[in-house]
Protein backbone atom coordinates (compact mmCIF):
# COMPACT_ATOMS: atom_id res chain seq x y z
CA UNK A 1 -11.09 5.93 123.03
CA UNK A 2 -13.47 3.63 121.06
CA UNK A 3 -16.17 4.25 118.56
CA UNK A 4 -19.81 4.62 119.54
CA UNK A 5 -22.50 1.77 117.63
CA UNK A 6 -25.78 1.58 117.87
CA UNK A 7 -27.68 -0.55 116.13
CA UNK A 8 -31.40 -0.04 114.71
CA UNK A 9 -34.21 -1.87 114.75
CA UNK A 10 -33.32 -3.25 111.06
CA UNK A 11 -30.20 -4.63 112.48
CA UNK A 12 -28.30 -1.52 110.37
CA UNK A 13 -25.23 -0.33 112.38
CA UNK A 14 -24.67 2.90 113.05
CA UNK A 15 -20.72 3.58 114.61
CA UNK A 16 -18.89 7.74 115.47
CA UNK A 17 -15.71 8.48 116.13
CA UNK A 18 -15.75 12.41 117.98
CA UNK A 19 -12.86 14.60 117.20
CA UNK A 20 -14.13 17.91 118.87
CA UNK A 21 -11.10 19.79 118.01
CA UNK A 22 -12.17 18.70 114.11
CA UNK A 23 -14.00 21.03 112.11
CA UNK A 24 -15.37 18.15 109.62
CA UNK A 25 -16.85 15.23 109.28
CA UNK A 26 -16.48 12.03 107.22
CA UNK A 27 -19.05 10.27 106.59
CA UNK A 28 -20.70 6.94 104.62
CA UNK A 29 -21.84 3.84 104.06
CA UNK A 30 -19.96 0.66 103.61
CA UNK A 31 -21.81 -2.24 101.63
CA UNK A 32 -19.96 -5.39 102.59
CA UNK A 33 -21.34 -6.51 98.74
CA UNK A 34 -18.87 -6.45 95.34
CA UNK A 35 -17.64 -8.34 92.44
CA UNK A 36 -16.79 -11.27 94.79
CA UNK A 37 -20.29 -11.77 95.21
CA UNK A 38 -21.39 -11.80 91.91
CA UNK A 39 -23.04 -14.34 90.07
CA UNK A 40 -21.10 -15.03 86.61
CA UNK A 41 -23.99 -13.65 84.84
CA UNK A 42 -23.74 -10.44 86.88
CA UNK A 43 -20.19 -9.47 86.67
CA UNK A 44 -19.82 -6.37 87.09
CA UNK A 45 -23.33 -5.27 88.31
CA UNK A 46 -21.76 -4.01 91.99
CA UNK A 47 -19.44 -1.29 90.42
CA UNK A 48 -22.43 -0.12 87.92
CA UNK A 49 -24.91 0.03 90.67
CA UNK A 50 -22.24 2.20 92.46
CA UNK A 51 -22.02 4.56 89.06
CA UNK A 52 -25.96 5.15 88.55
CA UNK A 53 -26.98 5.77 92.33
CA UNK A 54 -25.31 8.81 91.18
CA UNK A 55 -27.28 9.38 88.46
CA UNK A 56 -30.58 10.18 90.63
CA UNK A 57 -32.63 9.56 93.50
CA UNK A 58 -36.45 10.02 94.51
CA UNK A 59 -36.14 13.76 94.88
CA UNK A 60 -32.72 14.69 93.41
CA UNK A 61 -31.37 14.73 89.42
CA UNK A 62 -27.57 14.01 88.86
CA UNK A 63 -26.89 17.61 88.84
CA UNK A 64 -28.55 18.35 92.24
CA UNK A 65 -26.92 15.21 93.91
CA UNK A 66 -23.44 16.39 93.30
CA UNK A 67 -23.97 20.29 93.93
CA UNK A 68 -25.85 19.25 97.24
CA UNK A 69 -22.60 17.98 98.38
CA UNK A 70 -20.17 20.89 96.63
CA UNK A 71 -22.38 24.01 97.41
CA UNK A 72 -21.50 23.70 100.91
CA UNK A 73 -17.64 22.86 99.95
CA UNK A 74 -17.65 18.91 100.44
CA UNK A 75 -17.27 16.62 98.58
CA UNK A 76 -18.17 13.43 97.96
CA UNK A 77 -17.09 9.70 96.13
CA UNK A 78 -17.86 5.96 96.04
CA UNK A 79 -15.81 2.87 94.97
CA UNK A 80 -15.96 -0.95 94.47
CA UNK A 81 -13.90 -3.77 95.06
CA UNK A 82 -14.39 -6.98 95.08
CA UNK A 83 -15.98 -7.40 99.20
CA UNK A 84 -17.22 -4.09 99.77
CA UNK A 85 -18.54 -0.73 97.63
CA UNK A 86 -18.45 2.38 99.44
CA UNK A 87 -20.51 5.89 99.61
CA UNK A 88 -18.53 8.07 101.28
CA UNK A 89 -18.51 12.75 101.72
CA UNK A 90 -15.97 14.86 103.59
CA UNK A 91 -18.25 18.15 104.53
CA UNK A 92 -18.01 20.97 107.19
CA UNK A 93 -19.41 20.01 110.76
CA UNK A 94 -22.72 21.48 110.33
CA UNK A 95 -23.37 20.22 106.82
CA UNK A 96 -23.05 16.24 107.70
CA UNK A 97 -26.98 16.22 107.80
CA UNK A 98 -27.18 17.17 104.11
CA UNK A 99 -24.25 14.21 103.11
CA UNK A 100 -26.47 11.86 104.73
CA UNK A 101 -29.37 12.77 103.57
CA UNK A 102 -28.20 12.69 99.89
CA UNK A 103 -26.17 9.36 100.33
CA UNK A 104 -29.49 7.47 102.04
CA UNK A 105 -31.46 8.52 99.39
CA UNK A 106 -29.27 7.29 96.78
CA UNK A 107 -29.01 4.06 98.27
CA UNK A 108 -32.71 3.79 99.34
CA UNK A 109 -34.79 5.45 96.34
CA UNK A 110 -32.32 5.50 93.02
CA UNK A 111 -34.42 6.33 90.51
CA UNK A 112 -32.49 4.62 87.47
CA UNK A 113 -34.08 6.48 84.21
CA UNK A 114 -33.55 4.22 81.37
CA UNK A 115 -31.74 7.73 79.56
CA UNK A 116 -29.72 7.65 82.79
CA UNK A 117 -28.68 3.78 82.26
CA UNK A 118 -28.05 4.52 78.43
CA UNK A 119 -25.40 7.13 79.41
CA UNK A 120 -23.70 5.38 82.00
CA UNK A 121 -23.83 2.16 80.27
CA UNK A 122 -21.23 3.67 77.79
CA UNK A 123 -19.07 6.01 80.60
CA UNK A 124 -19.12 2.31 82.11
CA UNK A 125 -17.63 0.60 79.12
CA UNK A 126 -14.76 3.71 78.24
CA UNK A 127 -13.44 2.90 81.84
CA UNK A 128 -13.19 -0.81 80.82
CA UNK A 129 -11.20 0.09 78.02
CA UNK A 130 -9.23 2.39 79.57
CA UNK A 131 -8.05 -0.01 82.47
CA UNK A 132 -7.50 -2.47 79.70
CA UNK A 133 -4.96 -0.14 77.49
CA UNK A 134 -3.03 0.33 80.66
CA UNK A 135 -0.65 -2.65 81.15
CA UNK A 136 0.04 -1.65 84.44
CA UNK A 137 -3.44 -1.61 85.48
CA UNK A 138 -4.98 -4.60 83.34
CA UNK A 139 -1.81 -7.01 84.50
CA UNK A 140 -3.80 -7.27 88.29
CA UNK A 141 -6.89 -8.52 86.71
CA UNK A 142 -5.16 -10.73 84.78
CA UNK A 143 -3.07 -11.87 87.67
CA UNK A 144 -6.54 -12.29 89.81
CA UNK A 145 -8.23 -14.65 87.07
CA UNK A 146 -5.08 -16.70 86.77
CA UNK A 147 -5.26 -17.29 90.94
CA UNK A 148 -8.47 -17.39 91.60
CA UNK A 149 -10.05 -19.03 87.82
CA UNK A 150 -13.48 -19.84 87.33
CA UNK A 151 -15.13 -17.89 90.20
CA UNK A 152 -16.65 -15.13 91.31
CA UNK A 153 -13.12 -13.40 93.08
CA UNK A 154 -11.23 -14.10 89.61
CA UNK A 155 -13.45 -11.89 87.57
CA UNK A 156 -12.51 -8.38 86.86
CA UNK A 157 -15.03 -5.88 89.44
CA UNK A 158 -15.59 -4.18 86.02
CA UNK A 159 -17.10 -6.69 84.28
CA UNK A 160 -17.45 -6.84 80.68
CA UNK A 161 -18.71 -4.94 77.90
CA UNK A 162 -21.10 -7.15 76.58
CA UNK A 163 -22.62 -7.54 80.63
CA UNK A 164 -22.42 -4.09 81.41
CA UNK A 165 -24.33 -2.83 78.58
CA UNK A 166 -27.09 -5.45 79.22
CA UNK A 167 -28.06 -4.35 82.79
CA UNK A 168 -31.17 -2.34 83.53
CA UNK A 169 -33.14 -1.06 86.31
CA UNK A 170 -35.22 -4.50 87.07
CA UNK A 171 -31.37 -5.96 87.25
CA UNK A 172 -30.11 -3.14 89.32
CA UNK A 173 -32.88 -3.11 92.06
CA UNK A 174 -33.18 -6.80 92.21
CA UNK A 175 -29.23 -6.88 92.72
CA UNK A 176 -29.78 -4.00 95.52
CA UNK A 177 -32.72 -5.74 97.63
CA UNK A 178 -30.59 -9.04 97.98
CA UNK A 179 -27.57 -7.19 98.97
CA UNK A 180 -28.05 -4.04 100.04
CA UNK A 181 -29.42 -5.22 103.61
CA UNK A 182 -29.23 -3.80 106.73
CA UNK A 183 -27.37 -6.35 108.51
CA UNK A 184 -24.97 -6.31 105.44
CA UNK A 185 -24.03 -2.44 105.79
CA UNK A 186 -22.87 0.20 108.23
CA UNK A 187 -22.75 4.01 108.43
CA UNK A 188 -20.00 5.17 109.84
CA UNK A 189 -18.81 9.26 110.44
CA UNK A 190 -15.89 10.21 111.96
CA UNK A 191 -14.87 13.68 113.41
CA UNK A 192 -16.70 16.93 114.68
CA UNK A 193 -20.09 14.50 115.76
CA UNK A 194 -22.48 14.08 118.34
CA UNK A 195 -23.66 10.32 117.90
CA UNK A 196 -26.73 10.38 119.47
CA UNK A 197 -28.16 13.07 116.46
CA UNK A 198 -26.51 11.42 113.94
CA UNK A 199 -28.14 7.94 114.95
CA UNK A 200 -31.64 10.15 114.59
CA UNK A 201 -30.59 11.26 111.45
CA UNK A 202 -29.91 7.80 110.09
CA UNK A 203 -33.04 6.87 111.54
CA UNK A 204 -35.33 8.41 109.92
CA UNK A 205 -34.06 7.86 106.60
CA UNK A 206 -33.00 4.45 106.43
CA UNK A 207 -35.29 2.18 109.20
CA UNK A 208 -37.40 1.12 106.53
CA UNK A 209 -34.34 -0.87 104.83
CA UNK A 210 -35.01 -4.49 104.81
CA UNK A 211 -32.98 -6.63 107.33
CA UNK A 212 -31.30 -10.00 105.69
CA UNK A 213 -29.12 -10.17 101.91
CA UNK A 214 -30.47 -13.52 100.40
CA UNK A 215 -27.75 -13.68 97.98
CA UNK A 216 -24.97 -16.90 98.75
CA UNK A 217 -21.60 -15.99 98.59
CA UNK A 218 -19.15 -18.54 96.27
CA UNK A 219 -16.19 -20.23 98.10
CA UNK A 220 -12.78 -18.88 97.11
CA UNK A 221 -10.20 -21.14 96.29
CA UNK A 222 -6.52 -19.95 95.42
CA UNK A 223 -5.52 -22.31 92.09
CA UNK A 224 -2.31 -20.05 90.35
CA UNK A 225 -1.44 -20.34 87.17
CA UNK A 226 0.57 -18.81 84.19
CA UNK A 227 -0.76 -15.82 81.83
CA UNK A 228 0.52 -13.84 79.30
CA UNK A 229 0.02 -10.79 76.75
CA UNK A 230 2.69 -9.82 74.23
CA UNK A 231 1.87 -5.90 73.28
CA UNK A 232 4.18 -3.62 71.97
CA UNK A 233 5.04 -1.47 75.07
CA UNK A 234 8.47 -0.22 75.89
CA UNK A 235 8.30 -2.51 79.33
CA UNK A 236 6.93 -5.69 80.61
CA UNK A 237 4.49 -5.63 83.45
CA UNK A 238 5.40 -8.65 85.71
CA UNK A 239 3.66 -9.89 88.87
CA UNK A 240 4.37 -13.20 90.86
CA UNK A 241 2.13 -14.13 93.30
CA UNK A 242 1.04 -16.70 95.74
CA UNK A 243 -1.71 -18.03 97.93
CA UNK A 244 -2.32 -15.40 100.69
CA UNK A 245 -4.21 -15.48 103.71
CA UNK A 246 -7.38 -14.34 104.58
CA UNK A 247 -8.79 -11.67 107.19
CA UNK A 248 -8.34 -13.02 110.78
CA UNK A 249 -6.20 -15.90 110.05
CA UNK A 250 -3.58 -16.90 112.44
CA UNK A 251 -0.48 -15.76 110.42
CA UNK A 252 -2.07 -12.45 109.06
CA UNK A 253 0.30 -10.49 111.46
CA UNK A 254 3.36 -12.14 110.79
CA UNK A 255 2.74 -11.98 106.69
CA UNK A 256 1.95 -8.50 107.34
CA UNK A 257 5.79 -8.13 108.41
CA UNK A 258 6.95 -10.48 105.59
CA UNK A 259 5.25 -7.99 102.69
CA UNK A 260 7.20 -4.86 104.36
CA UNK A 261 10.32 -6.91 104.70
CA UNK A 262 10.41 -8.16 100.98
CA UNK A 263 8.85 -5.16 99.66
CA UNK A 264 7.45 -2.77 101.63
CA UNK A 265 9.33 0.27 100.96
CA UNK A 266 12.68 1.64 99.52
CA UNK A 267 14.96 -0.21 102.40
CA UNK A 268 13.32 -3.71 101.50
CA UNK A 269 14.95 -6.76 100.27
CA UNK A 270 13.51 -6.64 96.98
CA UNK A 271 13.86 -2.82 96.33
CA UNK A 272 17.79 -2.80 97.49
CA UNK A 273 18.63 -5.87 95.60
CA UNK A 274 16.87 -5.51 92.23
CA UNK A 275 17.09 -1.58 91.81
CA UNK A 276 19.78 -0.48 94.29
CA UNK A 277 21.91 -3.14 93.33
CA UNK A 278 21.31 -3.74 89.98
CA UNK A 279 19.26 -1.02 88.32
CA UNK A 280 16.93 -3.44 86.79
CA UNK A 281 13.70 -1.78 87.29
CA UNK A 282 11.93 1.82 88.52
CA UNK A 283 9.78 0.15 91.12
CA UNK A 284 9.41 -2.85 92.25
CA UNK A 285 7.08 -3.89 95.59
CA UNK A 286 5.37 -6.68 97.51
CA UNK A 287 1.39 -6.40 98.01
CA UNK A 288 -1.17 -8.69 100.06
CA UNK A 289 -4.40 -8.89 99.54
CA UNK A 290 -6.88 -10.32 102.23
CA UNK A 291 -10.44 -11.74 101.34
CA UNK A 292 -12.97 -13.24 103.67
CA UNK A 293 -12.05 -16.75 102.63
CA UNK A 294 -8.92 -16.18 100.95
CA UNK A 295 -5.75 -14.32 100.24
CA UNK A 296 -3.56 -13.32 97.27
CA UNK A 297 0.66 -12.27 97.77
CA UNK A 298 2.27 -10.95 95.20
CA UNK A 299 5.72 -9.19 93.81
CA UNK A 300 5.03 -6.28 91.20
CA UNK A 301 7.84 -5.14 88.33
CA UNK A 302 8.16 -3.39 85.42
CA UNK A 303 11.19 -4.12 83.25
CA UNK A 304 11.96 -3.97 79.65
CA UNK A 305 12.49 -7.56 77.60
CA UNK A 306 16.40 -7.33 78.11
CA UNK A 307 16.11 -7.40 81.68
CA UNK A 308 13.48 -9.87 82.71
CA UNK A 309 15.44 -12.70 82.74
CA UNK A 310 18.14 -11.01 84.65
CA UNK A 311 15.39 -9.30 86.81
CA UNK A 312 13.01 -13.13 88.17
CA UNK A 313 15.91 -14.97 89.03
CA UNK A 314 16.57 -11.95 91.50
CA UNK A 315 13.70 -11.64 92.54
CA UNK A 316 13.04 -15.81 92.97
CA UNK A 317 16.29 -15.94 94.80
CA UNK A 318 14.84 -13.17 97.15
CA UNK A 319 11.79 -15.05 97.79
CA UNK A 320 13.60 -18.21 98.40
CA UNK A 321 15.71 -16.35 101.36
CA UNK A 322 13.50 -14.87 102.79
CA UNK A 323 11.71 -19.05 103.13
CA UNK A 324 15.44 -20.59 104.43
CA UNK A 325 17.00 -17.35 106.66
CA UNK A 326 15.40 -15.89 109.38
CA UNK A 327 15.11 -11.90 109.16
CA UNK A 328 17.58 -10.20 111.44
CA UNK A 329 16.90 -8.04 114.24
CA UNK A 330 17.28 -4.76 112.50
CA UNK A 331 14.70 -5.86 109.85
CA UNK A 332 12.46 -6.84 112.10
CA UNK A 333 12.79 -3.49 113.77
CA UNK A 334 11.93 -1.62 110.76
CA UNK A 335 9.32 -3.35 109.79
CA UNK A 336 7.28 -3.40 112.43
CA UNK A 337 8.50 0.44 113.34
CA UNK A 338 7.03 0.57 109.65
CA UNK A 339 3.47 -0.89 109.95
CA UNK A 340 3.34 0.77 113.44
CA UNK A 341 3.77 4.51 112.33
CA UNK A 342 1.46 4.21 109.47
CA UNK A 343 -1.40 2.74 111.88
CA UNK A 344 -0.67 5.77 114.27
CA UNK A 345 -0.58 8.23 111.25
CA UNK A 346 -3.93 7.50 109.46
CA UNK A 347 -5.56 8.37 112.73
CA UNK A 348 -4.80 12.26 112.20
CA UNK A 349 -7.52 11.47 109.00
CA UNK A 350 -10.89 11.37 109.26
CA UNK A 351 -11.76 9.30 106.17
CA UNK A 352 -9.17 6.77 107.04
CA UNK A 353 -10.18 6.01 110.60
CA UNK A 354 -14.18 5.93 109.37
CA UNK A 355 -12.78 3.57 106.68
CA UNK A 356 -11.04 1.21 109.37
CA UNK A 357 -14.02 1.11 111.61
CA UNK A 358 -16.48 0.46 108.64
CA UNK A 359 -14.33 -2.51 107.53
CA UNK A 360 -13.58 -4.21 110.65
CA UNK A 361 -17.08 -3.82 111.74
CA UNK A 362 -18.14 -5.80 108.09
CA UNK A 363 -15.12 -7.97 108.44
CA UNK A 364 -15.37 -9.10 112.25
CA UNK A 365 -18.19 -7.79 113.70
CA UNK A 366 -16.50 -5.21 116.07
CA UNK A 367 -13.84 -2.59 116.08
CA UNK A 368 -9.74 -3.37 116.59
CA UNK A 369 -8.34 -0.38 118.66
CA UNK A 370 -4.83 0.06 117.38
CA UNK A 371 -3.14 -0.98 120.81
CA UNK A 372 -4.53 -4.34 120.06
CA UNK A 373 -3.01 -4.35 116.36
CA UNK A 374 0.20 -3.28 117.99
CA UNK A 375 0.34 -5.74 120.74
CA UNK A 376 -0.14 -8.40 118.24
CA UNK A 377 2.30 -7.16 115.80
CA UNK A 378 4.65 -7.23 118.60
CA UNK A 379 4.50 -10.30 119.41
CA UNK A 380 5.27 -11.19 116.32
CA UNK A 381 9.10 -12.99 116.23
CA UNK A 382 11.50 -13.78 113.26
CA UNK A 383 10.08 -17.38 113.65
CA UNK A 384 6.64 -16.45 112.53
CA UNK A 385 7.47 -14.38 110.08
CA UNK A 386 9.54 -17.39 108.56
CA UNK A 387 6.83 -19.71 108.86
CA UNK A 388 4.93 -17.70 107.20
CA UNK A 389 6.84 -16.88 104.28
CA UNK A 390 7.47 -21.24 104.21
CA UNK A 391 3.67 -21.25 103.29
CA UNK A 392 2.79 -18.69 101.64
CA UNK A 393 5.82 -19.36 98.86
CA UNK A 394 5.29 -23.39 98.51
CA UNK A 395 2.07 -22.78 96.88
CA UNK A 396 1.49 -22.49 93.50
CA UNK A 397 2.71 -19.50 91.59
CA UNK A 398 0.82 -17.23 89.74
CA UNK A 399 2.78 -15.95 86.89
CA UNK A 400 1.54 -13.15 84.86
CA UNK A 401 3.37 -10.36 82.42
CA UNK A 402 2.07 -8.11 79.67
CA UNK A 403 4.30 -5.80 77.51
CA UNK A 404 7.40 -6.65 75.80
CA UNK A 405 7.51 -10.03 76.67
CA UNK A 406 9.51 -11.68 74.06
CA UNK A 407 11.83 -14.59 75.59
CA UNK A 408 11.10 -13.96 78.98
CA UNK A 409 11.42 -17.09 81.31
CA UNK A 410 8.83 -19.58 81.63
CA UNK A 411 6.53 -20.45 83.70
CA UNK A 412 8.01 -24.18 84.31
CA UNK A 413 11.49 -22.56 84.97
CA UNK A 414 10.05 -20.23 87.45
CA UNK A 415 8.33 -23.26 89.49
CA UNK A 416 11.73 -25.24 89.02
CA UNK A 417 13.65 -22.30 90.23
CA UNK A 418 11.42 -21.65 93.26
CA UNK A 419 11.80 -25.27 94.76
């Protein structure tokens, strides 16, 4: 079964998924806009638009925006990251009207009081500091600037401080009319549905949003690098990444099974060898993230100062494996018995299928049914997957810890060691 899309006049798509056995629906919009897009000048202004189209719309205060949503027992939630910021409710069958109709109106009439700006300015600027007190949360952004330095997909989606708390309503709305375009969003609901009302309903609240973004998007271009923060933490954060690759490229598949087999899980290479094995760290994984242009690969560990240097030559010697020995048949297997199960499983969830079909339709202009991921993640041989791994780990490294650092290995001896 496929998704229904229709598209309006504005060019805005509108896609359903029907589960009639489903007594919900989930339901939003999906902005293919966010920090990656951002002028430097700007940083930041994606996530705090996201915040105060909360805050109030033409006909609705704060207050009545969330208990619109929670008086009929849904509930609703937004995010941003660095390619798209979402708007997104769960709610009972018969109450998706009043999601959509509070959502579109947030998007399409915020009102942004300046007394409204003035308090979120500040909520705006605890969650800044509260990402950066936590070591294991701060270490990514740190680990983004170092690959990616310079531009618009190295800068934190937060923003700054000093940024945040200079943005008002003329910056907000002129931000939302260049991005927040028809052709540059979709709506998307998934379960309990009929598509042909909830096209009407769309309709006739957002037709009158204007057609083309006239923002430009900056390139992204992987550098690496070497960062880091002594603080006075019982561990050191650690992660070691590479150049990735982006949405749609020809080895996406086959890196896909190289993150699972490295560290995907407790029966990967990295998790046996460094905390099986060894008992080095608590957790220790591999994560891939895919941009439009770009990609970022990396290892994440957390270690006290006695055991990093026993802990990245493990974990070096891992990657350098995994780059001279092809996988063996069992791994290969898993991996891809892995991937396979977890595609299968987020279909019994409503939010995660509308989330899928939201993204793919930003990301490639149509919907992937999930025999076509699996037929191509099949295909996929121990070859590829070592091809893969050949190119992803002779790029430059991106070396980044914060903690209790003291006398941890460089970043020259990691590059020598890696060669």
């Amino acid at each position: 079964m496929l998704p229904e899309i229709s598209t309006l006049k504005n060019g805005l798509r509108v896609a359903t998924f029907c589960y009639p056995q489903f007594e919900t629906v989930s339901l939003g919009i999906w902005v293919n806009t966010g920090s990656a897009y951002e002028p430097k000048e700007l940083n930041g202004i994606s996530h705090f638009v996201e915040h105060m189209v909360f805050k109030g719309s033409k006909s609705r205060n704060s207050i009545e925006i969330s208990e619109a949503i929670e008086n009929v027992g849904g509930h609703s939630n937004a995010y941003t990251s660095r390619e798209f910021t979402a708007f997104y409710a769960k709610m009972l069958k018969d109450d998706a009207e009043i999601a959509i109709d509070v959502i579109a109106e947030m998007l399409t009439s915020p009102s942004f009081l300046e007394e409204e700006l003035k308090k979120e300015r500040e909520v705006v600027v605890q969650e800044i500091n509260q990402t950066f007190d936590d070591p294991s949360d701060i270490i990514f952004d740190y680990a983004q600037e170092q690959a990616f330095p310079n531009q618009a997909m190295g800068r934190p989606i937060l923003g700054t401080k000093e940024l945040v708390r200079s943005y008002g309503a003329n910056e907000l709305r002129r931000y939302m009319k260049s991005n927040y375009a028809a052709s540059n969003m979709i709506v998307c609901a998934v379960g309990n549905v009929d598509h042909e009302k909830f096209v009407k309903m769309v309709e006739s609240r957002m037709a009158d949003v204007a057609q083309k973004t006239s923002f430009v998007s900056e390139k992204q271009i992987y550098k690496g690098g070497y960062f880091a923060e002594k603080r006075d933490n019982e561990q050191a954060q650690v992660v070691l990444g590479f150049e990735g690759v982006k949405h749609g490229a020809k080895d996406y598949y086959p890196t896909m099974l190289l993150v699972s087999v490295l560290g995907g899980g407790m029966s990967s290479r990295l998790f046996k060898e460094i905390r099986e094995k060894r008992g080095l760290v608590y957790s220790v994984y591999c994560f891939s993230n895919n941009h439009t242009q770009s990609g970022f690969l990396g290892v994440s560990a957390a270690t006290d100062k006695e055991q990093i240097n026993k802990m990245m030559p493990v974990m070096v010697d891992e990657i350098k494996k995994v780059c001279n020995e092809k996988i063996t048949d069992e791994e290969l297997l898993r991996v891809k018995t892995q991937i396979k199960a977890g595609i299968l499983m987020s279909l019994e969830s409503s939010s995660s299928v509308a989330e899928r079909i939201a993204r793919q339709q930003l990301i490639f202009g149509r919907y992937i049914p999930e025999s076509e991921i699996v037929e191509k993640l099949e295909a996929v041989t121990k070859e590829d997957i070592l091809k893969a791994a050949q190119k992803v780990f002779a790029t430059k490294p991106t070396y980044t810890l914060v903690g209790n650092i003291d006398g941890h290995i460089s970043y020259e001896d990691i590059c020598q060691k890696l060669k």
